[in-house]
Protein backbone atom coordinates (compact mmCIF):
# COMPACT_ATOMS: atom_id res chain seq x y z
CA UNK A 1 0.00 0.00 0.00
CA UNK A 2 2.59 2.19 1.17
CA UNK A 3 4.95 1.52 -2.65
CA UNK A 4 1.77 2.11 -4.21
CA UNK A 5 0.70 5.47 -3.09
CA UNK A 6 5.08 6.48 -3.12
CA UNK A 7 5.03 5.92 -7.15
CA UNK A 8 1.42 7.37 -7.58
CA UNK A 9 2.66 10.47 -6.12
CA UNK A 10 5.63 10.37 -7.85
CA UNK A 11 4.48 9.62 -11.04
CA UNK A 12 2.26 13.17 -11.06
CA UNK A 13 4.74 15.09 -9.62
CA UNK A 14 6.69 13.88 -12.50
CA UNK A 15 4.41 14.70 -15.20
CA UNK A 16 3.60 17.91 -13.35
CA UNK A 17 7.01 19.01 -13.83
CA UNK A 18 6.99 18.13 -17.59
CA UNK A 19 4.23 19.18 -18.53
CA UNK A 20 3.40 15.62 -19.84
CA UNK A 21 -0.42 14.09 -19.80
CA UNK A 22 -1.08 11.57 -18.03
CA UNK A 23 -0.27 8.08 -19.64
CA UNK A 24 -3.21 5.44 -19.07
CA UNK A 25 -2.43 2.58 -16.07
CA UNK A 26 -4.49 0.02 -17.33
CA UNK A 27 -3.62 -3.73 -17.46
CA UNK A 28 -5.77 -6.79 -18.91
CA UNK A 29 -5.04 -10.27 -18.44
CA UNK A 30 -1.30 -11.09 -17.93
CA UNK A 31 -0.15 -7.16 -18.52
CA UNK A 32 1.50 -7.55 -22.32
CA UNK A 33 -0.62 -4.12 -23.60
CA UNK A 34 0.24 -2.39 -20.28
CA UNK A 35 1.92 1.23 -21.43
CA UNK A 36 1.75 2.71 -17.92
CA UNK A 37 4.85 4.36 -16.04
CA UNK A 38 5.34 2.24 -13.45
CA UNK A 39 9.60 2.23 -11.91
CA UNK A 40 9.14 0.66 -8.77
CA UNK A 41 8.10 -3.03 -7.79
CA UNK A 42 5.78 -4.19 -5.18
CA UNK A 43 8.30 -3.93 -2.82
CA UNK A 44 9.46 -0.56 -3.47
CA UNK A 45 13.16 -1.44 -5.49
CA UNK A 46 13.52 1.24 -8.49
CA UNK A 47 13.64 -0.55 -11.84
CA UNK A 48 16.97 -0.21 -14.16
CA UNK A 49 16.38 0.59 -17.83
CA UNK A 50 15.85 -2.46 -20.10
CA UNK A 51 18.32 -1.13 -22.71
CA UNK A 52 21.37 -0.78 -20.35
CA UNK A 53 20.87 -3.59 -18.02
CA UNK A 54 23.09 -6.50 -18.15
CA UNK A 55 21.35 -8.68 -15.99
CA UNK A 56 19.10 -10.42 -18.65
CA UNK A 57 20.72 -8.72 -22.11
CA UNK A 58 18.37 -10.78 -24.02
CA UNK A 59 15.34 -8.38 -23.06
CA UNK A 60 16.38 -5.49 -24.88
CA UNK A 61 13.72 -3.37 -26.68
CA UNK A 62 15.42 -4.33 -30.34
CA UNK A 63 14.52 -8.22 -29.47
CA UNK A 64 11.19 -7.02 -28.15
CA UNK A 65 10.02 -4.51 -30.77
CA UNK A 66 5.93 -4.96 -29.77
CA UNK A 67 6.46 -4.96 -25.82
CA UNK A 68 7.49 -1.04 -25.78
CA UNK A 69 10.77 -1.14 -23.75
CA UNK A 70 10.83 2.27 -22.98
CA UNK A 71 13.00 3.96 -20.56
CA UNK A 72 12.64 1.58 -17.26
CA UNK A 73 8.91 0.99 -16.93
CA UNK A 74 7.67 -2.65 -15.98
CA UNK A 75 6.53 -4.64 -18.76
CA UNK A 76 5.71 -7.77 -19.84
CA UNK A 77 7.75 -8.89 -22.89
CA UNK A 78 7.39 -11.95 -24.69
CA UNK A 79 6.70 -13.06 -28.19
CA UNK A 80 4.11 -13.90 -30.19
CA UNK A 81 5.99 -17.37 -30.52
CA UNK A 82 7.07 -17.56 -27.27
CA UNK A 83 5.55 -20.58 -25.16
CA UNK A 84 3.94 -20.79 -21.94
CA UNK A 85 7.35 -21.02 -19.72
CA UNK A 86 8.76 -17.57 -21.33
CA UNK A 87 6.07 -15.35 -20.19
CA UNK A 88 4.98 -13.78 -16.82
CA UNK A 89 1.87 -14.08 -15.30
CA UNK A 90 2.21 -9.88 -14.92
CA UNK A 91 4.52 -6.79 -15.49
CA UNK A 92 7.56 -7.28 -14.16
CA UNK A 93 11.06 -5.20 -14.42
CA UNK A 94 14.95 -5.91 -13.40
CA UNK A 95 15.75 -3.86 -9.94
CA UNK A 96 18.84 -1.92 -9.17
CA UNK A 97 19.37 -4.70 -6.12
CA UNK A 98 21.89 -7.37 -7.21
CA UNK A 99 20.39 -10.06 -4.47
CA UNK A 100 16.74 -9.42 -6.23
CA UNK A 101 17.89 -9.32 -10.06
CA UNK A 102 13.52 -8.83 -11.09
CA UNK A 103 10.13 -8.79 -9.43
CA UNK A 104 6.56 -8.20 -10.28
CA UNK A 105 5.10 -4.75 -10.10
CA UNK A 106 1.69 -3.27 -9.45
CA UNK A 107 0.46 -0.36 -12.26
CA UNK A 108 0.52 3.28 -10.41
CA UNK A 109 -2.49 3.92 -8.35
CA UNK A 110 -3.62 0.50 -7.79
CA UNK A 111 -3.40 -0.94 -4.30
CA UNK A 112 -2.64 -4.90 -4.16
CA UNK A 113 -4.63 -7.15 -1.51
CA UNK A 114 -2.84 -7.59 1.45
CA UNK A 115 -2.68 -11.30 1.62
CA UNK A 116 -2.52 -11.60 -2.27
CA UNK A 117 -1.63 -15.69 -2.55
CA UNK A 118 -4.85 -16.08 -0.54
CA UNK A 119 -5.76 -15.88 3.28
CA UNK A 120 -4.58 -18.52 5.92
CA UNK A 121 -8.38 -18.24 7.56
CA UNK A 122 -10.64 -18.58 4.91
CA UNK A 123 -13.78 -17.50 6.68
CA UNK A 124 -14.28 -13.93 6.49
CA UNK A 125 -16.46 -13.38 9.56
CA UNK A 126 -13.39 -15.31 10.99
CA UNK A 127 -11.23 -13.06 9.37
CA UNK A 128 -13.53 -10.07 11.24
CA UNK A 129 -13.52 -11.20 14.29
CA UNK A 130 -9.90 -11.46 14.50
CA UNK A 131 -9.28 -8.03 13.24
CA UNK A 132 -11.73 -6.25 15.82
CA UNK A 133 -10.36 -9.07 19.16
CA UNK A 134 -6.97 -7.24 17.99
CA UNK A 135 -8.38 -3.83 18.82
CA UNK A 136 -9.25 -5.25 22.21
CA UNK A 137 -6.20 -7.13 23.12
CA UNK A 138 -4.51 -3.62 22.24
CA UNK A 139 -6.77 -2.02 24.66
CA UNK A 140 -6.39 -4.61 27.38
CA UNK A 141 -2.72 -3.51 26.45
CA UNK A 142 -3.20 -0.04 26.85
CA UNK A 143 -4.66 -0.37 29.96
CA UNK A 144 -2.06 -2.53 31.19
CA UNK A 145 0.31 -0.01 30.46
CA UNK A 146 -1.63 2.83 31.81
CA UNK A 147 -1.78 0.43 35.40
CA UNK A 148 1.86 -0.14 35.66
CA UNK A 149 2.21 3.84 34.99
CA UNK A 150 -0.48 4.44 38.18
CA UNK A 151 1.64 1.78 40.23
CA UNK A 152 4.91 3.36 39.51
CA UNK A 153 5.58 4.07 43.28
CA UNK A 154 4.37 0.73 44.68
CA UNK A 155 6.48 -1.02 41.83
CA UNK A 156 9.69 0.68 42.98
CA UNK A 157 8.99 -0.04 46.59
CA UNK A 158 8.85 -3.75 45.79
CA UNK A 159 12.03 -3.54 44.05
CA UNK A 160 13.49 -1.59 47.09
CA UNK A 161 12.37 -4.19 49.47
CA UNK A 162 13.70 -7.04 47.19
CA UNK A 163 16.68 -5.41 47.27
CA UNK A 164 16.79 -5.06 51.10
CA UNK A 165 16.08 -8.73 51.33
CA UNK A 166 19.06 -9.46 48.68
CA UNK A 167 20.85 -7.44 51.26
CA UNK A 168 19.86 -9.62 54.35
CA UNK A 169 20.36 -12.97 52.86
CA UNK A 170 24.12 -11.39 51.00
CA UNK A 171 24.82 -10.85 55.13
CA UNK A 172 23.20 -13.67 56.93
CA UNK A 173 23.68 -16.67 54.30
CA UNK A 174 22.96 -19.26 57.51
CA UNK A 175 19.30 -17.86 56.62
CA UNK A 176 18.90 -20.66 53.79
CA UNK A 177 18.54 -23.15 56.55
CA UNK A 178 15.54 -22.01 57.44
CA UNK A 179 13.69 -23.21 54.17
CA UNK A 180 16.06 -26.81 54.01
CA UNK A 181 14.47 -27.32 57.28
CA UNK A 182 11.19 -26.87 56.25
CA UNK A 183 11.40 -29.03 53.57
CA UNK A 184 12.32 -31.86 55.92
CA UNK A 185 9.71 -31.30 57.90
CA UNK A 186 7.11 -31.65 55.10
CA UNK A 187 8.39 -34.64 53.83
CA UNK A 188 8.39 -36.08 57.63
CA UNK A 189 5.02 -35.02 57.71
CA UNK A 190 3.54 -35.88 54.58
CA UNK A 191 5.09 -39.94 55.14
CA UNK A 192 3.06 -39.28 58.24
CA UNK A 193 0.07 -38.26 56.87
CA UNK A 194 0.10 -41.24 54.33
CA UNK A 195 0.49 -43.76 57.10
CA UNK A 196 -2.45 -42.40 58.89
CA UNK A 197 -4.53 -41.45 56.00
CA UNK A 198 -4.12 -45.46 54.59
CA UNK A 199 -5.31 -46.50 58.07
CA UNK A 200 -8.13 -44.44 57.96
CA UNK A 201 -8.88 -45.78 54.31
CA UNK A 202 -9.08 -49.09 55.20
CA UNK A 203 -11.88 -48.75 58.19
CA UNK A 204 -14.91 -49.69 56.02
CA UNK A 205 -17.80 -50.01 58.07
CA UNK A 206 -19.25 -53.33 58.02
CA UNK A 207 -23.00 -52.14 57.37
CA UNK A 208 -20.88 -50.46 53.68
CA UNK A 209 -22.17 -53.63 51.58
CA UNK A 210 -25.37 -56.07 52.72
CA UNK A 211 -24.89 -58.76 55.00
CA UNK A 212 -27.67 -61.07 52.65
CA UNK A 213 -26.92 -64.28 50.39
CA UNK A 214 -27.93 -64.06 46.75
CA UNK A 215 -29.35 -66.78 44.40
CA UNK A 216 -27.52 -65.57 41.25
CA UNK A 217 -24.50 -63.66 40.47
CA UNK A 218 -26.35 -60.89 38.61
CA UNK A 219 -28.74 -60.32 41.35
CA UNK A 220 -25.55 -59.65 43.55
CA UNK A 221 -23.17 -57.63 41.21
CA UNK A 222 -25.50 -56.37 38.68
CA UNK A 223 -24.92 -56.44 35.08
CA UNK A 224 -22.55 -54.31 33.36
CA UNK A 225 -22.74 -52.40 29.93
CA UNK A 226 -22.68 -54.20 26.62
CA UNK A 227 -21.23 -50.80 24.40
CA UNK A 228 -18.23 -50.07 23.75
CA UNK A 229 -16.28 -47.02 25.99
CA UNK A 230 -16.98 -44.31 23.41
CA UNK A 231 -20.49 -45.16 23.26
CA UNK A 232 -23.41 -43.62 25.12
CA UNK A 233 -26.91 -43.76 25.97
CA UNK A 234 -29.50 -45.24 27.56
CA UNK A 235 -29.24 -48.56 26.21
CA UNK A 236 -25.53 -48.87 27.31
CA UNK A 237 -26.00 -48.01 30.84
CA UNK A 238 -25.15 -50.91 33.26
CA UNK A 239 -27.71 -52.15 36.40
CA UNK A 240 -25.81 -52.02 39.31
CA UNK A 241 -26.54 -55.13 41.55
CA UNK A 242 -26.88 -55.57 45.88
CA UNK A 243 -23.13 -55.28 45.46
CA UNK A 244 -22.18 -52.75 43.57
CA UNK A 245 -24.61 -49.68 44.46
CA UNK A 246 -21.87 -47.81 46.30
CA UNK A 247 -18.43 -46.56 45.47
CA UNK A 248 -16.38 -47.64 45.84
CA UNK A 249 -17.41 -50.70 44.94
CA UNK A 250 -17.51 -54.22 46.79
CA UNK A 251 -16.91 -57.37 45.17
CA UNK A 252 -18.88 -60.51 44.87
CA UNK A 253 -17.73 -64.32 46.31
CA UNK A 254 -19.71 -67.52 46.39
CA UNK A 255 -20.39 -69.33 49.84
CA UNK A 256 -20.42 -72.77 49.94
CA UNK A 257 -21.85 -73.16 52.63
CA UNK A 258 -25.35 -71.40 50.75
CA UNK A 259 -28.12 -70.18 52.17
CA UNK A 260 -31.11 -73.29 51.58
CA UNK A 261 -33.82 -70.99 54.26
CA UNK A 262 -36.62 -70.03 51.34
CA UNK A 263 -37.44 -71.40 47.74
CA UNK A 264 -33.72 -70.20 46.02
CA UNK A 265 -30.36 -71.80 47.05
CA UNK A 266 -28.58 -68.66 47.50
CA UNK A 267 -24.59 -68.62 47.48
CA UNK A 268 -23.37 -65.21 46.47
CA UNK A 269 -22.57 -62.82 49.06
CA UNK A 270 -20.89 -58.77 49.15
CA UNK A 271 -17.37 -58.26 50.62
CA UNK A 272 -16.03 -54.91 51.36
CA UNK A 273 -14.16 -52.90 49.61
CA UNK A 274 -10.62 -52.38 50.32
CA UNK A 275 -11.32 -48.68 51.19
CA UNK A 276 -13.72 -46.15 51.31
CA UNK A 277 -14.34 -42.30 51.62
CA UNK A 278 -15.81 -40.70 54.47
CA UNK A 279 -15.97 -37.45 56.19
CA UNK A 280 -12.44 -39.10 58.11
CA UNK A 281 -10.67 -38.78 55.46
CA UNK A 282 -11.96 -35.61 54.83
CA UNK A 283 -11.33 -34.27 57.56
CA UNK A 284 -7.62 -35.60 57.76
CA UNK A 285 -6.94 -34.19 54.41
CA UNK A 286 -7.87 -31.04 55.24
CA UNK A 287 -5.41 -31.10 58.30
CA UNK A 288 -2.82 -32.18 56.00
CA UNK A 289 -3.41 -29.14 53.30
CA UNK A 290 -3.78 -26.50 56.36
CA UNK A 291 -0.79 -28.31 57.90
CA UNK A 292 1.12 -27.98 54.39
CA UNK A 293 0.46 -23.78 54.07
CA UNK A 294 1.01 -23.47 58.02
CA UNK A 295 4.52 -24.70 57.24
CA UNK A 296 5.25 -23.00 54.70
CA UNK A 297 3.70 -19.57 56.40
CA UNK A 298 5.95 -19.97 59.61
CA UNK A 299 9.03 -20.21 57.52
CA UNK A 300 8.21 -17.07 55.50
CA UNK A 301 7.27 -15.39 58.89
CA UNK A 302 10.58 -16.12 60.68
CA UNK A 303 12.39 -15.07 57.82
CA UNK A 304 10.34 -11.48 57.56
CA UNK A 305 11.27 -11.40 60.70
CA UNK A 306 14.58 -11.96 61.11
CA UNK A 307 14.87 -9.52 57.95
CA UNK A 308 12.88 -6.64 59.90
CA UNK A 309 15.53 -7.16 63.12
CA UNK A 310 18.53 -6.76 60.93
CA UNK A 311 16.82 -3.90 59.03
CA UNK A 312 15.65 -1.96 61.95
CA UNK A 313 18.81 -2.34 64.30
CA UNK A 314 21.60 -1.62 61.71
CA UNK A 315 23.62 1.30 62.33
CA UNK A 316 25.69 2.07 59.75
CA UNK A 317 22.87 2.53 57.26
CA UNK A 318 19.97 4.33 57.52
CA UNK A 319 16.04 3.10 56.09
CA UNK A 320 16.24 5.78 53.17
CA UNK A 321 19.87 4.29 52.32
CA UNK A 322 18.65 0.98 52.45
CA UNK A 323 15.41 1.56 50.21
């Protein structure tokens, strides 16, 4: 956009000076008629003159007679008997810039797409919404900016106590103990909590599963789904039996010695799960978390404080010195 309003400006300045008229821009199909004044390419690099260029010294305007050559305009030259491979798909001219020997070019005035090989996000609403969620991320941005501007004071004051506390620690190295020693302490603790937290685990009640015999295996541990994991529905939902209406779930064993009281032999009995959750366990992990942060608090609070002491009783600097 920017290479296309340079030469349009340019180019009437030009023929402003000169008192020329204004040549006609205008380009059909691959560009072979174009007679325009275009010198620059789409990336801005001024275009040598085809007649003194040595780059290509086949496109000359005497080996082109019907593709006007003039001066160093862009063209399109190629022959009448040329074949497909020898001619551009648009104008084109040889730069001044050794590393980029030719490129396309753009007639004056007109102002080429920005994403001209296509877009990466096809949708257009797409497209939309990502062009006005920029706007807001810039304003989210702005804001941010405008917050760390208001907060200037209590930023530096964080910095300044930072640096105090790179001070203390720089002077009292023995300090890093403190948190070494709280790490052993959690780890004590936490082995601690695992032993006691297993224990608790384990006590399942013995009212968890029923006490009764069962005739058949189904009536005792239900009957499970028949659809595969990624399927869903009604149909594929499982009847849980005497058993297995809890979680976590017993488990089902046969009794020889059956139950022969009423009509059914019944053989299949509930045993208990292995654990179970309960407001115990609960409870105990909830010591364990508040237990966790508690240790972690004290060590930052002996630390804060041992920092304050050294700040507040050091003689031979003073507070403002310090911050």
């Amino acid at each position: 956009t920017a290479v296309a309003v340079a030469s349009a400006g340019a180019a009437a300045y030009s023929d402003a000076v000169n008192g020329d008229d204004g040549v006609s821009e205008a380009l059909t199909g691959d560009g072979a008629d174009y007679r325009g004044k275009q010198t620059y390419t789409n990336s801005g690099m001024k275009c040598v003159a085809w007649d003194t260029q040595e780059v290509f010294p086949e496109y000359k305007s005497e080996n082109y007679p019907e593709s006007n050559l003039t001066s160093n305009y862009c063209r399109n030259p190629y022959l009448s008997t040329d074949d497909e491979y020898s001619k551009a798909s648009t104008i084109w001219c040889i730069t001044s810039d050794a590393g980029t020997p030719w490129e396309e070019c753009t007639p004056i005035g007109v102002i080429t797409p920005e994403c001209s090989q296509g877009y990466a996000i096809s949708s257009e609403s797409a497209r939309d919404a990502l062009w006005y969620s920029s706007f807001v991320i810039w304003g989210l941005g702005l804001i941010w900016m405008v917050a760390i501007f208001c907060a200037a004071s209590r930023i530096r004051l964080a910095i300044a106590l930072n640096k105090v506390a790179a001070m203390f620690v720089a002077a009292h190295p023995q300090v890093v103990l403190i948190p070494i020693a709280q790490a052993v302490v959690a780890v004590l603790w936490t082995l601690s909590w695992f032993y006691a937290a297993s224990f608790l685990l384990s006590q399942v009640p013995d009212d968890y599963v029923s006490t009764e015999a069962y005739a058949t295996y189904a009536e005792a541990a239900g009957t499970g789904s028949s659809c595969a994991f990624w399927e869903s529905g009604d149909d594929c939902d499982g009847v849980a039996g005497a058993c297995t209406d809890t979680w976590p779930n017993g488990f089902v064993w046969k009794d020889n010695d059956c139950d022969t009281s009423g009509d059914d032999v019944k053989c299949w009995r509930c045993g208990p799960p292995r654990y179970t959750l309960d407001v115990k366990f609960a409870m105990s992990f909830f010591v364990f978390l508040w237990n966790n942060a508690f240790n972690v608090a004290l060590g930052q609070m002996l630390i804060a404080m041992c920092c304050s002491l050294w700040f507040f009783k050091r003689g031979e600097f003073s507070r403002r010195q310090l911050l």
